[in-house]
Protein backbone atom coordinates (compact mmCIF):
# COMPACT_ATOMS: atom_id res chain seq x y z
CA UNK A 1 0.00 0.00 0.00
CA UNK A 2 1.56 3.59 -0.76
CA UNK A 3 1.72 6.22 1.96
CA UNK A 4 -0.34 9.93 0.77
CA UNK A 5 2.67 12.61 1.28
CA UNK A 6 1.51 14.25 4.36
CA UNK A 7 0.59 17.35 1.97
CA UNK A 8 -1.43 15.72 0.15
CA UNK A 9 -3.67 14.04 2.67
CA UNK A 10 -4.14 17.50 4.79
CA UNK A 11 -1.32 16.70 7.65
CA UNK A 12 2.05 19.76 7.00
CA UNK A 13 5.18 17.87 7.99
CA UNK A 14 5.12 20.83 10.75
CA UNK A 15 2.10 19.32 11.96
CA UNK A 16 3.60 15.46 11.69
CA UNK A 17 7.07 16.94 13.68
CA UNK A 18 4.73 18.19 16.68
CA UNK A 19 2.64 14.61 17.13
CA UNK A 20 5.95 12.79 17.25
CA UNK A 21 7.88 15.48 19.91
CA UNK A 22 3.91 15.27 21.65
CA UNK A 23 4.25 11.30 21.58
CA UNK A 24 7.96 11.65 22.32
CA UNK A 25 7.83 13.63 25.49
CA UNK A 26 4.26 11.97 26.99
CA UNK A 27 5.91 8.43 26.60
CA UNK A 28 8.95 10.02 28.64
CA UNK A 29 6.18 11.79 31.27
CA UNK A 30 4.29 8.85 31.53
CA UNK A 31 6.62 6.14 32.32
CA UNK A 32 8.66 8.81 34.48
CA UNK A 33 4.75 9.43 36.75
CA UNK A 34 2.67 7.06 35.21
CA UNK A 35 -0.54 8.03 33.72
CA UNK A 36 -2.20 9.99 37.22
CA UNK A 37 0.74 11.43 38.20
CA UNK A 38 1.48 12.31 34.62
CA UNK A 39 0.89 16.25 33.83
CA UNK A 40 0.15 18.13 30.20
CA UNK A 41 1.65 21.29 31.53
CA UNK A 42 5.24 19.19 31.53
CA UNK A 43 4.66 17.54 28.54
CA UNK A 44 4.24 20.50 26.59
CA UNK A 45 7.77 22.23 28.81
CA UNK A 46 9.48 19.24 27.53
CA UNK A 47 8.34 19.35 24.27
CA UNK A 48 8.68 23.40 24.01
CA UNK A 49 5.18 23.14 22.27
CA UNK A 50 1.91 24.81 24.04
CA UNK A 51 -1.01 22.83 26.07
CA UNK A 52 -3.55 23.87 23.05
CA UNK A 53 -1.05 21.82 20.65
CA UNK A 54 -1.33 19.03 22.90
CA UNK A 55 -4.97 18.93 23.17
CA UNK A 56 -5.33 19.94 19.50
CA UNK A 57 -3.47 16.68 17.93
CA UNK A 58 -4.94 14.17 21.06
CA UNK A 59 -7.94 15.82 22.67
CA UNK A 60 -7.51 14.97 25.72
CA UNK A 61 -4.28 13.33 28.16
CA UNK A 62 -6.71 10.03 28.23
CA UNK A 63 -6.31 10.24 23.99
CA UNK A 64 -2.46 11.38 24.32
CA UNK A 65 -2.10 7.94 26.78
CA UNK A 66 -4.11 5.78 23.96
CA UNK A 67 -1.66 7.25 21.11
CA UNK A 68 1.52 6.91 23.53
CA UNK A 69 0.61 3.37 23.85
CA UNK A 70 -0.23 2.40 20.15
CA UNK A 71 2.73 3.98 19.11
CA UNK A 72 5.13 2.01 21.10
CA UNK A 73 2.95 -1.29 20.06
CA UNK A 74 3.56 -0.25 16.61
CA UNK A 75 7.81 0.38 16.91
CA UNK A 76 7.98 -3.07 19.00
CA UNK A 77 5.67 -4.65 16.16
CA UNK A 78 8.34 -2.92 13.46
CA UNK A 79 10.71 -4.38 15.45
CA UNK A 80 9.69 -7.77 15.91
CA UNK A 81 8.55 -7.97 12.27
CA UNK A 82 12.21 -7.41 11.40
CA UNK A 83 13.26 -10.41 13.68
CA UNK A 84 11.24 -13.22 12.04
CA UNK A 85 13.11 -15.28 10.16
């Protein structure tokens, strides 16, 4: 299956750079506080991006968590793949 360029299917590669430094710095927060102890406020220091980014891409820390998550499943899946013999 071919990948849309991200300008073509609506997403800048601005946009795509921010949701990975987002996913980047929550999966940091998270396993550093876990998901309670976890705050958006530090997630957006780390990232140097504002809250309203954070909320814009995910919606809410709840939706950040889910996309965290799915996007380490989906490295150790890449990862795995490439193992198989």
């Amino acid at each position: 299956m071919r990948r849309v360029p991200a300008a073509l299917n609506g997403e800048s590669l601005a946009a795509r750079g921010s949701r990975q430094r987002i996913l980047d710095g929550a999966a940091q927060e998270f396993a550093a506080a876990g998901f309670a102890g976890a705050r958006i406020d530090r997630i957006a220091r780390r990232t140097r991006l504002n809250v309203r980014m954070i909320y814009y891409h995910f919606g809410s820390k709840k939706g950040l968590y889910r996309a965290v998550l799915q996007s380490i499943y989906e490295q150790m899946s890449r990862i795995l793949d490439e193992l198989a013999p």
